[in-house]
Protein backbone atom coordinates (compact mmCIF):
# COMPACT_ATOMS: atom_id res chain seq x y z
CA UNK A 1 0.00 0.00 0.00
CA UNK A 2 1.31 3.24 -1.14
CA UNK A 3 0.58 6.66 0.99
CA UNK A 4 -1.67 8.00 -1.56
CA UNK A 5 -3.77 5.20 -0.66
CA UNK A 6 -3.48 5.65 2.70
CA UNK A 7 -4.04 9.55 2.29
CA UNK A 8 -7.26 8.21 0.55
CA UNK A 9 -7.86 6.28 3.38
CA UNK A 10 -7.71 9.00 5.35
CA UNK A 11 -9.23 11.88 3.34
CA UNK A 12 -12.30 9.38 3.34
CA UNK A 13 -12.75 8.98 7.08
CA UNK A 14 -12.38 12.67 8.01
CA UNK A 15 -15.54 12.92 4.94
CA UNK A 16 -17.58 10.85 6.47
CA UNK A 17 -17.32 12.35 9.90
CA UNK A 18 -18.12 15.60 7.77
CA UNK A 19 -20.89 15.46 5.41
CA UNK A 20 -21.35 11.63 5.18
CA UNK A 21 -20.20 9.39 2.18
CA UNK A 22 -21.68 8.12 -0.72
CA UNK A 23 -22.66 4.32 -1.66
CA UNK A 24 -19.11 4.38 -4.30
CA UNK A 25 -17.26 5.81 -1.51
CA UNK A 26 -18.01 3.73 1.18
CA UNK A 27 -17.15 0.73 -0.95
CA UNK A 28 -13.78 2.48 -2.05
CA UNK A 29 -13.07 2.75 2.08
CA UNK A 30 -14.41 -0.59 2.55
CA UNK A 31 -11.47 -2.09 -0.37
CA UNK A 32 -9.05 0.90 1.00
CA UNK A 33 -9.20 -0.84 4.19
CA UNK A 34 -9.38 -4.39 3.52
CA UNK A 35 -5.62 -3.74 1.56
CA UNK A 36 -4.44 -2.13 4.32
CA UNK A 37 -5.11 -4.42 6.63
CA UNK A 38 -4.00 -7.65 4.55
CA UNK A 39 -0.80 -5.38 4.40
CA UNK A 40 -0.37 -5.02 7.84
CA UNK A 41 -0.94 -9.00 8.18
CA UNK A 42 1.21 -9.88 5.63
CA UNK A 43 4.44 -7.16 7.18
CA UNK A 44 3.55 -9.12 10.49
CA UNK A 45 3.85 -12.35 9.48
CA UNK A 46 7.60 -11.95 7.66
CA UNK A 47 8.49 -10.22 10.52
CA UNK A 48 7.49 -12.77 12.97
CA UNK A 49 9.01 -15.71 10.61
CA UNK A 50 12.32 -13.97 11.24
CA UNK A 51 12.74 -13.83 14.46
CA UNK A 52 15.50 -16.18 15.88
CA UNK A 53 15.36 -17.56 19.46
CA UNK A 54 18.31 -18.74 21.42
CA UNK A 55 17.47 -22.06 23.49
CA UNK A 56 19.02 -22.81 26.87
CA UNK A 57 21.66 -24.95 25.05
CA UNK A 58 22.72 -21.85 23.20
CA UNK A 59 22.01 -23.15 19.81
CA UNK A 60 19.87 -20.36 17.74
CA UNK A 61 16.38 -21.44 15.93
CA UNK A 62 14.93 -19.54 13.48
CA UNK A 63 11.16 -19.51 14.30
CA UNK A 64 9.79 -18.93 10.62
CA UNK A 65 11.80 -21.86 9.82
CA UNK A 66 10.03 -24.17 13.17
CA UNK A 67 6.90 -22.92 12.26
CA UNK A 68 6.62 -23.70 8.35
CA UNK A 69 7.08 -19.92 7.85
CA UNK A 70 3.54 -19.55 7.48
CA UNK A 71 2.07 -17.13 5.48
CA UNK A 72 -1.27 -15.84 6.82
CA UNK A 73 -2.22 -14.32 10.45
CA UNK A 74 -5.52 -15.46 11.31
C-alpha cells in the first residue's frame, strides 16, 4: 500500500465524519481498508518468521523456519 492510498484512506474517514459518504465511496473505504489491513498481516507475518530464538543450550532457531514460515495471520 502506497501513501496515496493511505491519504485516501484518510481523506475518506475525516468525509464521512463531515458530510457523510456516498454508496461508491463507502465501498472504495471498505477495499481501501481491507488492503491495508491484509498489508499489515502480511508485514507481520515476515516479521514474525524472522525472528531467531536462542534455546538454553545456546544453539539459535529460526522460528519462521520451526513454524513452516507460514504465510497468513488469522
Amino acid at each position: 500500500m502506497n501513501q496515496e492510498q493511505i491519504d485516501r484512506i484518510n481523506a475518506l474517514y475525516r468525509k464521512s465524519k463531515a458530510e457523510g459518504l456516498t454508496e461508491e465511496e463507502k465501498k472504495e473505504q471498505a477495499l481501501l481498508r481491507k488492503q491495508y489491513v491484509a498489508d499489515v498481516k502480511k508485514n507481520l507475518a515476515a516479521q514474525l518468521n524472522n525472528i531467531d530464538m536462542v534455546n538454553p543450550d545456546g544453539s539459535v532457531e529460526n522460528l519462521g523456519d520451526k513454524y513452516g514460515k507460514k504465510t497468513g495471520l488469522s
